[in-house]
Structure formats: structure tokens, C-alpha cells
C-alpha atoms as a PDB file:
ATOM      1  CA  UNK A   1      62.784 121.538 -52.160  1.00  0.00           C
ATOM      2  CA  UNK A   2      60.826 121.381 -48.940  1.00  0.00           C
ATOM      3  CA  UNK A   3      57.994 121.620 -50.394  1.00  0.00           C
ATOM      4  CA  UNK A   4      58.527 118.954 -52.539  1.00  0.00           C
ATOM      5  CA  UNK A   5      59.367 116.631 -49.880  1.00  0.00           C
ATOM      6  CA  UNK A   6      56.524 117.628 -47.534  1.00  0.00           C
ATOM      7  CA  UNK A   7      54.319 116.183 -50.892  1.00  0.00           C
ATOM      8  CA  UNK A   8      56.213 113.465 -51.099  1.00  0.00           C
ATOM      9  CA  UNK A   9      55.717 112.494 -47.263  1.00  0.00           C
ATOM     10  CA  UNK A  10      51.804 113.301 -47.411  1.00  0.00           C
ATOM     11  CA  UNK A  11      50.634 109.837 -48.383  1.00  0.00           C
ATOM     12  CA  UNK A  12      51.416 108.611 -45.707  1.00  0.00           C
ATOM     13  CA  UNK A  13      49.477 110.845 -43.482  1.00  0.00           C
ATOM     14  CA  UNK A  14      46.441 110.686 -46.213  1.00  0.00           C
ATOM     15  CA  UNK A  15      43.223 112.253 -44.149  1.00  0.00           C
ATOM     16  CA  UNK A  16      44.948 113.147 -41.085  1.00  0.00           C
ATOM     17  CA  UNK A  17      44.451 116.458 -39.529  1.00  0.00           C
ATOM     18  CA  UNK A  18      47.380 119.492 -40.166  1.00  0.00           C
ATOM     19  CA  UNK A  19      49.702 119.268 -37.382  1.00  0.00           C
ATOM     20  CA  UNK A  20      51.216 122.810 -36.520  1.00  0.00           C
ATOM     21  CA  UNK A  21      54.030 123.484 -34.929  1.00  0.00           C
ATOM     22  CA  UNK A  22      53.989 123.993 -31.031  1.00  0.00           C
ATOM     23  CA  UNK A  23      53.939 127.161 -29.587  1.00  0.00           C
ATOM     24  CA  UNK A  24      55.073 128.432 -26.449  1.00  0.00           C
ATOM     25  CA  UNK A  25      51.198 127.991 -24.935  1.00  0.00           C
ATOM     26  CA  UNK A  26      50.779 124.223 -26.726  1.00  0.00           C
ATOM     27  CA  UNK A  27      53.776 123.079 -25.172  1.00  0.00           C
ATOM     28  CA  UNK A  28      53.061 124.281 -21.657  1.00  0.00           C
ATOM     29  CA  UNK A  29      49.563 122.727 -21.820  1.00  0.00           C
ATOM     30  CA  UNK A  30      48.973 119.111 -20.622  1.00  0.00           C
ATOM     31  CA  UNK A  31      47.396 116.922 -24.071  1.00  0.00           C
ATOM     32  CA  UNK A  32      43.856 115.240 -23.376  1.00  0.00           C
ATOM     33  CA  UNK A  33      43.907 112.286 -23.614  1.00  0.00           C
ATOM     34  CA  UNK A  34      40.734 110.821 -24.847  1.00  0.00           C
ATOM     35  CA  UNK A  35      39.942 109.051 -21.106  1.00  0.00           C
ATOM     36  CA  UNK A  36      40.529 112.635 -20.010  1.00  0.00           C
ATOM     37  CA  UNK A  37      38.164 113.717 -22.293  1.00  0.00           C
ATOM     38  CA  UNK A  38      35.052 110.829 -21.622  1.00  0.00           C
ATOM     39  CA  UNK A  39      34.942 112.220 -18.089  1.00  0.00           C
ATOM     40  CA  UNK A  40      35.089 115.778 -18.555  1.00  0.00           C
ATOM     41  CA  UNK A  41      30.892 116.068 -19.150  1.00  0.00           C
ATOM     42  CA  UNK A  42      30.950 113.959 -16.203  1.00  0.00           C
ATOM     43  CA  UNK A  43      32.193 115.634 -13.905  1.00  0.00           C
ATOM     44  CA  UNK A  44      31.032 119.050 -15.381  1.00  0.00           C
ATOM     45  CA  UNK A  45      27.369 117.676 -13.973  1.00  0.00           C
ATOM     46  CA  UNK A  46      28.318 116.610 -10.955  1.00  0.00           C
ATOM     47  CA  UNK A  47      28.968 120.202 -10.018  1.00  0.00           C
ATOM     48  CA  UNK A  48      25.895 121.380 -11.792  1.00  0.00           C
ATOM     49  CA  UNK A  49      24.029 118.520  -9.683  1.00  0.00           C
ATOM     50  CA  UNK A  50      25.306 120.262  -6.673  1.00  0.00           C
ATOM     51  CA  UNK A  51      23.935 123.053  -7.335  1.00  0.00           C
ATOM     52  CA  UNK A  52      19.758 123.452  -5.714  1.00  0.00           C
ATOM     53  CA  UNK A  53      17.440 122.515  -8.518  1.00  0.00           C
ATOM     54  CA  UNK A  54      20.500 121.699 -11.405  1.00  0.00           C
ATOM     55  CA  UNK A  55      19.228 118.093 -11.531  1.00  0.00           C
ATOM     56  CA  UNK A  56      15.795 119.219 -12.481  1.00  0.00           C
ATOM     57  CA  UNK A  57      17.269 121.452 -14.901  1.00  0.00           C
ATOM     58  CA  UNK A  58      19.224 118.778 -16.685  1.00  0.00           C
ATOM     59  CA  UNK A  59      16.427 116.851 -16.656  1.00  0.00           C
ATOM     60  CA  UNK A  60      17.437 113.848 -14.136  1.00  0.00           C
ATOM     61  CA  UNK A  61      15.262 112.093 -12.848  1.00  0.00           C
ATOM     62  CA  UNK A  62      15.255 111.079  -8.724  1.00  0.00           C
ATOM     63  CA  UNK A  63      16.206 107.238  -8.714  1.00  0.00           C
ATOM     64  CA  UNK A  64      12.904 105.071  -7.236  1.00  0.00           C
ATOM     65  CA  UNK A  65      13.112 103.494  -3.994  1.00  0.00           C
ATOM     66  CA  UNK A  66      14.111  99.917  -4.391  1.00  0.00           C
ATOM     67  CA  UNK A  67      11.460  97.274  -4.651  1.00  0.00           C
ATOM     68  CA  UNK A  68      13.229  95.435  -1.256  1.00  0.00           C
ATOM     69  CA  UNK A  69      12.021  98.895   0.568  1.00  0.00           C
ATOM     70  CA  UNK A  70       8.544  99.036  -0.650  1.00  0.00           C
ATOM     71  CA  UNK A  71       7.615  95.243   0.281  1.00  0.00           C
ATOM     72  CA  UNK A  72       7.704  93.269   3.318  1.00  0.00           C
ATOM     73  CA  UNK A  73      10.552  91.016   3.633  1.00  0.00           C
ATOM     74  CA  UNK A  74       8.438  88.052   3.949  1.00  0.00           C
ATOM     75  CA  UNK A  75       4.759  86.626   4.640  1.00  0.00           C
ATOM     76  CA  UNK A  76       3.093  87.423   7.945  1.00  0.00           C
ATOM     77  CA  UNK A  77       2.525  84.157   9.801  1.00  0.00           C
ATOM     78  CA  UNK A  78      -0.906  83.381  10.394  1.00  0.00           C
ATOM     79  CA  UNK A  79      -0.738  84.816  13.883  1.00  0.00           C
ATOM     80  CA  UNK A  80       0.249  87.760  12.606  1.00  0.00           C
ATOM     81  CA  UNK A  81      -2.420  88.521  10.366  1.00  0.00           C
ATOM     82  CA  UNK A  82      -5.422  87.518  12.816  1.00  0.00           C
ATOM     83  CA  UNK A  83      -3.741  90.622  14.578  1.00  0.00           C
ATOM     84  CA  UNK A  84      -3.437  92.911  12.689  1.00  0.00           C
ATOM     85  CA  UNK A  85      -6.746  92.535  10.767  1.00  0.00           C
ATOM     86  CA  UNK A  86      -8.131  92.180  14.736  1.00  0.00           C
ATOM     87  CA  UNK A  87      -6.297  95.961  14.702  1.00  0.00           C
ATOM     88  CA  UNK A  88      -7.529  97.062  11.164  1.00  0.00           C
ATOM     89  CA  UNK A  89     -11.656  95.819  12.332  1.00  0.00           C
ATOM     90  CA  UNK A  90     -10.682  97.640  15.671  1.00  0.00           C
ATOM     91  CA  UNK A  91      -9.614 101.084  13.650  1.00  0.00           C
ATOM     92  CA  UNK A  92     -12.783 101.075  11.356  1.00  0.00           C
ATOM     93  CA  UNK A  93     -15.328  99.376  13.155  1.00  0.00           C
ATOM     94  CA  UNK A  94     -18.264 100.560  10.822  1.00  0.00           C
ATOM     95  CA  UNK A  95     -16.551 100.504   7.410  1.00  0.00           C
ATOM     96  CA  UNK A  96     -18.298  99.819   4.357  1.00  0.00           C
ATOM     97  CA  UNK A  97     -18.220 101.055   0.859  1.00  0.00           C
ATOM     98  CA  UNK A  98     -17.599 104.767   0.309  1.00  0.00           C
ATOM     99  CA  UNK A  99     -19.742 104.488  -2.744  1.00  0.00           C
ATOM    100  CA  UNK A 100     -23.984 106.030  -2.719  1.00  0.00           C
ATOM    101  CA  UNK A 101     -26.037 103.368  -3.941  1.00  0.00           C
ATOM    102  CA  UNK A 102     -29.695 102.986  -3.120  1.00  0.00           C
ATOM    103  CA  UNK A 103     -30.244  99.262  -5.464  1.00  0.00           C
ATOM    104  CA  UNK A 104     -27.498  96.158  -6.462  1.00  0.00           C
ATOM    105  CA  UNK A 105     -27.992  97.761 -10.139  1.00  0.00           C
ATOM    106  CA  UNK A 106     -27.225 101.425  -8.498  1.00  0.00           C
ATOM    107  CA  UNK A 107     -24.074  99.815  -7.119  1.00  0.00           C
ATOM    108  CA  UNK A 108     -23.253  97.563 -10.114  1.00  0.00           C
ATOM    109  CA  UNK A 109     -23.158 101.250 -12.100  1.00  0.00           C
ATOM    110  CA  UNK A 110     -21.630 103.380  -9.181  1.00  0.00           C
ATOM    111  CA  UNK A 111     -18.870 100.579  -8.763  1.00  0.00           C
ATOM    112  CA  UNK A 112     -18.068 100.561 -12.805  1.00  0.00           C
ATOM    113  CA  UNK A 113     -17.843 104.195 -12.891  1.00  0.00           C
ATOM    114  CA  UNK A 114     -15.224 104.157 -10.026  1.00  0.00           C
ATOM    115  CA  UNK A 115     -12.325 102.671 -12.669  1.00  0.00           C
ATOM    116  CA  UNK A 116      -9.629 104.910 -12.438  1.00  0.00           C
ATOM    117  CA  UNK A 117     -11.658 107.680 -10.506  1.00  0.00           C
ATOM    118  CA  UNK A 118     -12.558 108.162  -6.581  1.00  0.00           C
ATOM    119  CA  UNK A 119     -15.565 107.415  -4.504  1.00  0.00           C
ATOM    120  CA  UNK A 120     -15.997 110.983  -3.718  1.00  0.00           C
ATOM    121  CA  UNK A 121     -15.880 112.165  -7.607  1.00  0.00           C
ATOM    122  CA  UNK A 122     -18.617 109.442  -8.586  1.00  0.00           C
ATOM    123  CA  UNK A 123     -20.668 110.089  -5.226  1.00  0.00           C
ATOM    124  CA  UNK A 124     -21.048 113.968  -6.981  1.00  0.00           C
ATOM    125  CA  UNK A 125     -22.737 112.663 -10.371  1.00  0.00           C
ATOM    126  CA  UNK A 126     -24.555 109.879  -9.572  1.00  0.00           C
ATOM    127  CA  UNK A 127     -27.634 110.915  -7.567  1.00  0.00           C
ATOM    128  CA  UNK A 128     -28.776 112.979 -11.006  1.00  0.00           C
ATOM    129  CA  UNK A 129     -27.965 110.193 -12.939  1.00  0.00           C
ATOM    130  CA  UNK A 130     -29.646 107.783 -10.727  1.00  0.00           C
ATOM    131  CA  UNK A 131     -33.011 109.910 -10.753  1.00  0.00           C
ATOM    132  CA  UNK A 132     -32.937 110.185 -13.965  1.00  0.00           C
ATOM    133  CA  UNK A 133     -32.654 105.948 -14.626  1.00  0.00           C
ATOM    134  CA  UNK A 134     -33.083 103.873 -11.345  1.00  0.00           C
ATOM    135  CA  UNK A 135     -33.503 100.937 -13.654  1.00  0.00           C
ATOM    136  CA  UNK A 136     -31.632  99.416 -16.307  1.00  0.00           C
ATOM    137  CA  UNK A 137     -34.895  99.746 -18.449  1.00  0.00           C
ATOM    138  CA  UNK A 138     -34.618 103.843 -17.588  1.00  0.00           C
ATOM    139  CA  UNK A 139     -30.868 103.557 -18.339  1.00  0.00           C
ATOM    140  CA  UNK A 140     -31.170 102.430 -21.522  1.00  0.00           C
ATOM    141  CA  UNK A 141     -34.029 104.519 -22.114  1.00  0.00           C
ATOM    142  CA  UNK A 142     -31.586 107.573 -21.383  1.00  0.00           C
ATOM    143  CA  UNK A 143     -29.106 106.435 -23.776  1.00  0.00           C
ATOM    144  CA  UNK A 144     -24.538 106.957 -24.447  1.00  0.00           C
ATOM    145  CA  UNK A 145     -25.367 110.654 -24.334  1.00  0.00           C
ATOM    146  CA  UNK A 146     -27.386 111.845 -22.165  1.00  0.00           C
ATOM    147  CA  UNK A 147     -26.102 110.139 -19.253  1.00  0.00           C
ATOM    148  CA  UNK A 148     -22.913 111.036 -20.993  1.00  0.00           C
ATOM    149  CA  UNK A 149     -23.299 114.754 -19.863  1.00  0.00           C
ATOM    150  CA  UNK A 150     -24.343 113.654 -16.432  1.00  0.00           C
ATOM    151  CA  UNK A 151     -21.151 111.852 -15.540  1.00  0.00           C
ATOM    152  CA  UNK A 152     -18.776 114.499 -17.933  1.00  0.00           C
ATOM    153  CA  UNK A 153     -16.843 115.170 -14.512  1.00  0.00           C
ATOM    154  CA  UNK A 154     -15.474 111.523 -13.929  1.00  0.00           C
ATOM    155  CA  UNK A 155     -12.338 110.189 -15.938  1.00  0.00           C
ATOM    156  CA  UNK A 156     -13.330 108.692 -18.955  1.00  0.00           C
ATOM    157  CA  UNK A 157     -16.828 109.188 -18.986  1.00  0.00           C
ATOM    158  CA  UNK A 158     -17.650 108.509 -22.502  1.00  0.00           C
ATOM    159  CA  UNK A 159     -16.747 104.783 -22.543  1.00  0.00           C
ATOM    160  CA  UNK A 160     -18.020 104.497 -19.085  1.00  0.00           C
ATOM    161  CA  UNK A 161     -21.683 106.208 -20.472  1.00  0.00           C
ATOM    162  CA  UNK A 162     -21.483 103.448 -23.159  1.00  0.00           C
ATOM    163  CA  UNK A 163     -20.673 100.362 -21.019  1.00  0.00           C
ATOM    164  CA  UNK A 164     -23.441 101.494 -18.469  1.00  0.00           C
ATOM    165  CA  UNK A 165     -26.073 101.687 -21.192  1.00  0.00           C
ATOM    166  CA  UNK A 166     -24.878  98.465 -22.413  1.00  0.00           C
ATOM    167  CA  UNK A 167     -24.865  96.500 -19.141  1.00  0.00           C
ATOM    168  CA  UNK A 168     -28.103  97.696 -18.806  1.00  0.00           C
ATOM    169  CA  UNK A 169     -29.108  96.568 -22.119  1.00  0.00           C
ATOM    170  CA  UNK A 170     -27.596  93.060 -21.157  1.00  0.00           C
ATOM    171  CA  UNK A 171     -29.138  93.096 -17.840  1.00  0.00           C
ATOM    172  CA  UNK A 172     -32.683  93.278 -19.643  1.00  0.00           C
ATOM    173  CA  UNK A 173     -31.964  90.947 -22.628  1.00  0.00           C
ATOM    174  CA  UNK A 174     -30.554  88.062 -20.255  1.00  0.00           C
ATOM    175  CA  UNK A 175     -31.423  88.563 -16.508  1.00  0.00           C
ATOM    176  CA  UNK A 176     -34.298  89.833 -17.017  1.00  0.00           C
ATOM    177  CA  UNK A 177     -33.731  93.178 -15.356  1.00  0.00           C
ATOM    178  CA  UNK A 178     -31.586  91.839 -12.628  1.00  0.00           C
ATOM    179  CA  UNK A 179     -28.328  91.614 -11.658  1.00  0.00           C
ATOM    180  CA  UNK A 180     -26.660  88.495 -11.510  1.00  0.00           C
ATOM    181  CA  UNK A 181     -24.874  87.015  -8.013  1.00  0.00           C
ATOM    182  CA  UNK A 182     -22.332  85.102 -10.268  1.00  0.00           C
ATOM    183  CA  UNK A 183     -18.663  86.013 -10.994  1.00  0.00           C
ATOM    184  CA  UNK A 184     -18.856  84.805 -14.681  1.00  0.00           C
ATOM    185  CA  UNK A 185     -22.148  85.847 -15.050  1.00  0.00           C
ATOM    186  CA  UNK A 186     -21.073  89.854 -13.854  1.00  0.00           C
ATOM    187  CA  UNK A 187     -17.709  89.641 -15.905  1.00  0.00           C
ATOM    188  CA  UNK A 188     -19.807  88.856 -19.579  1.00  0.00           C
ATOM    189  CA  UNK A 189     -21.142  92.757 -18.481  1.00  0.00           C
ATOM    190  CA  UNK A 190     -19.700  95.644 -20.533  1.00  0.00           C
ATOM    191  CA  UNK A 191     -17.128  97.319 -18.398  1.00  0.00           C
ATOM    192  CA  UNK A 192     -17.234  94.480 -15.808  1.00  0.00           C
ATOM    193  CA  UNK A 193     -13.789  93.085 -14.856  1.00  0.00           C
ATOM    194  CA  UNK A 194     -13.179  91.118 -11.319  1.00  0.00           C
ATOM    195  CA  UNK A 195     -12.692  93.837  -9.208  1.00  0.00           C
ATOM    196  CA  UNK A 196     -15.871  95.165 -10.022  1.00  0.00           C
ATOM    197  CA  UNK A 197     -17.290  91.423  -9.758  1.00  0.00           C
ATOM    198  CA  UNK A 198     -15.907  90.754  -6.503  1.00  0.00           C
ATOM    199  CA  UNK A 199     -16.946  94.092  -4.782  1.00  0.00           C
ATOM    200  CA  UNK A 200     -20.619  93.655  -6.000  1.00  0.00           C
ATOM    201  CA  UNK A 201     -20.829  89.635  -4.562  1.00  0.00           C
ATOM    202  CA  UNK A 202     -19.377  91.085  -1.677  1.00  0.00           C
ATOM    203  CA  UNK A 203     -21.570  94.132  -0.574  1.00  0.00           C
ATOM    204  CA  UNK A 204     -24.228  92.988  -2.677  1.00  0.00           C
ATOM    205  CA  UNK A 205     -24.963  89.559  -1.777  1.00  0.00           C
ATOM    206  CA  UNK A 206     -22.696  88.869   1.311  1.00  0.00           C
ATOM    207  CA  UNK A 207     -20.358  86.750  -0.805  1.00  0.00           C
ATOM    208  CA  UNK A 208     -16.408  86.111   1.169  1.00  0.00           C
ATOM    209  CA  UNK A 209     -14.635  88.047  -1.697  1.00  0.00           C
ATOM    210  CA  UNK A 210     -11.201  90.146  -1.472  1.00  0.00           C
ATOM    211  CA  UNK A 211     -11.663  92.443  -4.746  1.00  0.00           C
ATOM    212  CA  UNK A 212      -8.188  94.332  -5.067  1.00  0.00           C
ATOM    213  CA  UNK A 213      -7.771  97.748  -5.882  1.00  0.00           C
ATOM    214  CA  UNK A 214      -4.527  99.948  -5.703  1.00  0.00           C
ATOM    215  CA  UNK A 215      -4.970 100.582  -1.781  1.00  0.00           C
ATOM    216  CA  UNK A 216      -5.157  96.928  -1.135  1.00  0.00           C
ATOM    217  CA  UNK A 217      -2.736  95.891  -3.552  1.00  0.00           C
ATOM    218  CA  UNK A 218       0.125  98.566  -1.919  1.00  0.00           C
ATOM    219  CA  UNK A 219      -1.216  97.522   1.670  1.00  0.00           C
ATOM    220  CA  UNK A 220      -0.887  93.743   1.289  1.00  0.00           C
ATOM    221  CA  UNK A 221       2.505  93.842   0.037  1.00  0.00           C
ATOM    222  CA  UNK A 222       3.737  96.148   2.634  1.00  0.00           C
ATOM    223  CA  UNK A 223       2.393  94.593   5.389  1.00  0.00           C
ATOM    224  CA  UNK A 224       3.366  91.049   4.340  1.00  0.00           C
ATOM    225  CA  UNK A 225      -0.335  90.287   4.768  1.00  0.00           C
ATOM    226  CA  UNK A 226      -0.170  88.699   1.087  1.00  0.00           C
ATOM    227  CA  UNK A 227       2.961  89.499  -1.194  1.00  0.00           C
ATOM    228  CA  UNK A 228       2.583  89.210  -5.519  1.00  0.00           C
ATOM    229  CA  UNK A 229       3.770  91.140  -8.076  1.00  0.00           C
ATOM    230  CA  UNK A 230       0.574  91.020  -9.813  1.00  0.00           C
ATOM    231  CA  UNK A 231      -3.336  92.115  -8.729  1.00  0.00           C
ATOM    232  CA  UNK A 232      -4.086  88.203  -9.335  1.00  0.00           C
ATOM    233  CA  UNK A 233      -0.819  87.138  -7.088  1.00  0.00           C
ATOM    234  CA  UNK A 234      -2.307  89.631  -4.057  1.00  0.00           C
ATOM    235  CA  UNK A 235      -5.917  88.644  -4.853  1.00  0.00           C
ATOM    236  CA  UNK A 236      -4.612  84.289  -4.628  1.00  0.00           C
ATOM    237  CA  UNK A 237      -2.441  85.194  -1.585  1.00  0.00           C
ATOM    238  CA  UNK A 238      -5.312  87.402   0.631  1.00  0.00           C
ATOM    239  CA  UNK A 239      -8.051  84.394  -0.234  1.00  0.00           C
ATOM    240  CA  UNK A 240      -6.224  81.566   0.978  1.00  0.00           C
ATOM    241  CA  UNK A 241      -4.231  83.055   4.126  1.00  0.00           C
ATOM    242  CA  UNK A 242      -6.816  85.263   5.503  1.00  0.00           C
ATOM    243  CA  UNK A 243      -9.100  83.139   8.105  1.00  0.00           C
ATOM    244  CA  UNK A 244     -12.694  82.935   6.815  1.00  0.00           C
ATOM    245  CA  UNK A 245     -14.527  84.220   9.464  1.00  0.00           C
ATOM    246  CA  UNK A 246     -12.847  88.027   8.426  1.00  0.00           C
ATOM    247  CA  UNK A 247     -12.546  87.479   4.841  1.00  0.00           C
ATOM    248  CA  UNK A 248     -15.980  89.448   3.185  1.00  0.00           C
ATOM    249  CA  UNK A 249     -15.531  92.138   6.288  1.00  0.00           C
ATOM    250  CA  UNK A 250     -10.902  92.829   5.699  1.00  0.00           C
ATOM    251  CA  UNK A 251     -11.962  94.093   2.187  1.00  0.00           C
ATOM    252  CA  UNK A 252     -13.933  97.703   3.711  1.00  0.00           C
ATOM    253  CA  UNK A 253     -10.885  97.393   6.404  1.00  0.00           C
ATOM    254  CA  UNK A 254      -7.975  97.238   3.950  1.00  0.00           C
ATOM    255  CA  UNK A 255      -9.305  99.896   1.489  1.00  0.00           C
ATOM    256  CA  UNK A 256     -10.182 102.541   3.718  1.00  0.00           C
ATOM    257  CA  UNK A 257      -6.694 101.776   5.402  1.00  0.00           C
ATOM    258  CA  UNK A 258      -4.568 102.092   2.465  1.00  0.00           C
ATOM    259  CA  UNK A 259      -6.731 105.091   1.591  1.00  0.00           C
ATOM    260  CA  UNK A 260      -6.384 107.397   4.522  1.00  0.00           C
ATOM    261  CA  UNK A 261      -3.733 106.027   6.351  1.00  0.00           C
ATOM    262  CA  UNK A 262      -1.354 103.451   4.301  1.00  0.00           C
ATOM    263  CA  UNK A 263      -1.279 105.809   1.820  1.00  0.00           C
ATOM    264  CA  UNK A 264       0.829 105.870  -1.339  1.00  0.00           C
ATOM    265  CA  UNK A 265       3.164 108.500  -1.394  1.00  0.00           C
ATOM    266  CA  UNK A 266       3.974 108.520   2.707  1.00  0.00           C
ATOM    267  CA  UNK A 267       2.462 106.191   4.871  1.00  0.00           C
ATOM    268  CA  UNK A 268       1.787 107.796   8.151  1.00  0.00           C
ATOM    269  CA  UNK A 269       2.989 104.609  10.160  1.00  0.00           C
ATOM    270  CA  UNK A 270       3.231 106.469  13.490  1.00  0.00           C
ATOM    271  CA  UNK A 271      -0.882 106.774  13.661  1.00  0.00           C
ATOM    272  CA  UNK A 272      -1.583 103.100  12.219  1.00  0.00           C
ATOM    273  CA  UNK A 273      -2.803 100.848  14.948  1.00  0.00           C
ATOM    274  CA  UNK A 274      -1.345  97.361  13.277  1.00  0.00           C
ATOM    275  CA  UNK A 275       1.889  99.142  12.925  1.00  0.00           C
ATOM    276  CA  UNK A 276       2.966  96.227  15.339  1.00  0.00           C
ATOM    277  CA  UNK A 277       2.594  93.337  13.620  1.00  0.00           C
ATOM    278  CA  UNK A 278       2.552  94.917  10.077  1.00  0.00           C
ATOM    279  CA  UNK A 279       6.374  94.143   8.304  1.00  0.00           C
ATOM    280  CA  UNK A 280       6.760  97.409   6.483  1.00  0.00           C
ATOM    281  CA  UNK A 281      10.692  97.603   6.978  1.00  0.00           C
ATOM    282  CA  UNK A 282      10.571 101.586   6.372  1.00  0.00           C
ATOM    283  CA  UNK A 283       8.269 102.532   8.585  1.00  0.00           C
ATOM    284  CA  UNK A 284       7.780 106.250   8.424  1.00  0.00           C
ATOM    285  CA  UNK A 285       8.093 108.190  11.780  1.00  0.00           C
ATOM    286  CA  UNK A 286       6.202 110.512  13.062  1.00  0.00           C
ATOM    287  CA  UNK A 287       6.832 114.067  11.787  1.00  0.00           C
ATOM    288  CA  UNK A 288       8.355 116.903  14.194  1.00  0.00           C
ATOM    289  CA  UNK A 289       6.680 119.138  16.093  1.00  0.00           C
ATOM    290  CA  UNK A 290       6.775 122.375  15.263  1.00  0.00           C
ATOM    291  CA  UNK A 291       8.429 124.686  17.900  1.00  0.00           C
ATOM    292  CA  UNK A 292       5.873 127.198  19.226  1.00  0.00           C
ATOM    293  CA  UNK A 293       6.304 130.829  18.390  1.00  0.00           C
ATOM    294  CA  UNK A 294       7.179 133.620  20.806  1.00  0.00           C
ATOM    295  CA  UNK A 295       5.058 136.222  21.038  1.00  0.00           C
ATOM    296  CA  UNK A 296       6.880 139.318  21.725  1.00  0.00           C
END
């Protein structure tokens, strides 16, 4: 008869899990409750977090710094950028490209194979490849692959072997061997944008230009010297607020600041002469001396 009635009452209970019976242990034993149960993994890696390198192990990630902490808070005014570019001219009083070039086609190339690569990595291949073609004629004499294997060692060397042979190519066919002193003129190139525009009219041929690259692009928005979210925004902002007179010159100033001391990861603030008027709210201090060792 129980059995019978235990079928009878099943219907309603139709997919349910078996219940049991409590035992001595189920009845001593708080129930989870399913908001017990959502925070359990929770807090389960909030220990492991704890724990020297359990973050790493999980595979979390360490949260960026906030975008407020990387930028100035506003514009400098236009006091304060005369001084500090007077500070930046005063730190580097010689600077100039980093970049061997003996000819405005040697630097047209030197500057295109510098994309996403340093000065120093392109100052290693291109005095073979520049005796081997000092002229666009030569280069395209020399062809994708030979000059190809001489510049194997820089990132992305086989589309930058092509776009050198064919801005040579170019430079023959319509310039007649030359390069041009025009921005639109240099951006029809292959493997010309308007960084690589602006830094030839400016060492080339003396032109006012600001190119921006990723050490004047982080230093301008630090600083305050010219905020923008965008290369284009920084590039608008540094031509119309920096005076004239320094404009062609802050370009060699600003890169080899934001290269060796503005630098990405940690700027070293506490050595940078136009830490004064610079607006850098984190400004990074300088590191501790090392206590001397005793020599017993």
C-alpha cells in the first residue's frame, strides 16, 4: 500500500530529484542556499589571489592604470610650453635625427624602414644596403630580394624591401630621380604615410613640421603640451599651440625625450629638466638609494 501511494503522489513531483530521508549528518549541516553557492568560487580566489604569484596562475590579468593617470589634467598655457620646450632645447642642445643617412633619398628609405622598428636596428643594415643602391635607379636595379636579405634583421622587412623598390621606381617614373619637398607628393610613395612625410620636409628641407611617433604622442599628452586621443588630435594640437620660432627644432627635442627619458613603461621624472612646468600628475620619484655594504 505504500508503494502504491508513493506512485500515486509522483506526478506531482514529475522530474524532480529523489529526496532521501535526513540523516543524523544532513540535519546537522547548514543547506546552501543558491546565493551561498554564487559566492563560494568567489571567495575561493580571493584566497588563492593572496597567495604570491596565484593571480598569474589563474590567469588574471593586472588592471591598467586609468586613462585620468596617464594624461595631463589639462592644456599647458602658452607660458608653460615656451618653458618647458626652452628646458627640452636646453637638455638636448644638438639633437637631430638618430637615423644614418648620407642623401634626402637615403633618408626617405632609412625613415620608411623605421615603421615599427628602432633607429639603432635600421642604422645596422643600412650602410650595406646603401652601398649597394645610393640611388633609386641602383635600388631598383637591386630589386624585392636582394635588398630583401640586406634588411632581413628589421621587422617586416619583406614589405618594407618591396615598398623601397617601389618608391624608387616612382621616384624615377615621376620626379625624375628626386625626391619630392611636398606632403601629397611624398604620401602617393609606397610605404609613405605622414609621419614619414613630415620627418623628411622637416630634416630634409627645413620645413616647420611636428611628425608624431609613439614618444611624442605619450610625451604630449603627459605633459599637457598637446592632449588627443588620436596621432592626428596630438599632431593638430602641437602645430597650432607650439610658437613658430621652435616648431621644426621641438620635433628632435620631444623624440629623443620621450625616448630616453619620458619613457613608456616608467618615466624617470626625477632627472627630467621640464619636470616643472610639465603636468604629468604621477610623477615618478626618484628611486632609493641603495644602502652601502659593510665590509667585514
Amino acid at each position: 500500500m505504500q508503494k502504491t501511494k508513493a506512485a500515486a503522489r509522483k506526478p506531482e513531483n514529475e522530474g524532480a530529484p529523489a529526496v532521501t530521508a535526513p540523516t543524523a549528518a544532513t540535519r546537522t549541516a547548514p543547506r546552501a542556499t543558491p546565493k551561498a553557492v554564487a559566492k563560494a568560487p568567489a571567495k575561493k580566489g580571493a584566497k588563492a589571489a593572496k597567495r604570491p604569484g596565484a593571480a598569474r596562475a589563474a590567469g588574471a590579468k593586472t588592471p591598467p592604470e586609468p586613462v585620468s593617470a596617464l594624461i595631463a589634467p589639462r592644456d599647458m598655457t602658452p607660458e608653460e610650453i615656451r618653458a618647458f620646450l626652452l628646458d627640452l632645447a636646453r637638455t638636448w642642445p644638438d639633437a637631430k635625427t638618430e637615423l644614418h643617412y648620407t642623401s634626402t633619398f637615403s633618408l626617405l628609405v632609412a625613415v620608411v624602414l623605421s615603421a615599427q622598428a628602432t633607429d639603432a636596428s635600421v642604422n645596422r643594415v643600412t650602410p650595406a644596403l646603401f652601398a649597394a643602391a645610393p640611388t633609386p635607379q641602383a635600388m631598383v636595379a637591386l630589386g624585392d630580394e636582394k635588398v630583401g636579405e640586406l634588411i632581413r634583421t628589421i621587422g617586416l622587412w619583406r614589405a618594407k624591401a618591396k615598398n623601397v623598390v617601389e618608391l624608387s621606381r616612382q621616384l624615377v617614373a615621376e620626379h625624375g630621380g628626386q625626391v619630392p619637398s611636398t606632403r601629397d607628393a611624398l604620401e602617393k610613395l609606397a610605404g609613405v604615410g605622414r609621419k614619414t612625410a613630415n620627418v623628411v620636409l622637416n630634416v630634409a628641407f627645413d620645413q616647420p613640421t611636428v611628425p608624431v611617433d609613439t614618444h611624442v604622442f605619450r610625451l604630449a599628452n603627459r605633459s599637457g603640451l598637446g592632449r588627443g586621443k588620436t596621432v592626428a588630435a596630438v599632431e593638430a594640437a602641437l602645430e597650432r599651440r607650439i610658437p613658430p620660432d621652435m616648431k621644426r627644432d621641438s620635433h628632435h627635442w620631444m623624440i629623443l625625450h620621450g625616448r630616453y627619458v619620458c619613457k613608456a613603461r616608467k618615466p624617470e621624472c626625477w632627472r627630467c629638466a621640464a619636470s616643472g612646468p610639465c603636468l604629468f600628475p604621477a610623477k615618478t620619484p626618484a628611486p632609493r638609494a641603495k644602502p652601502a655594504r659593510t665590509i667585514r
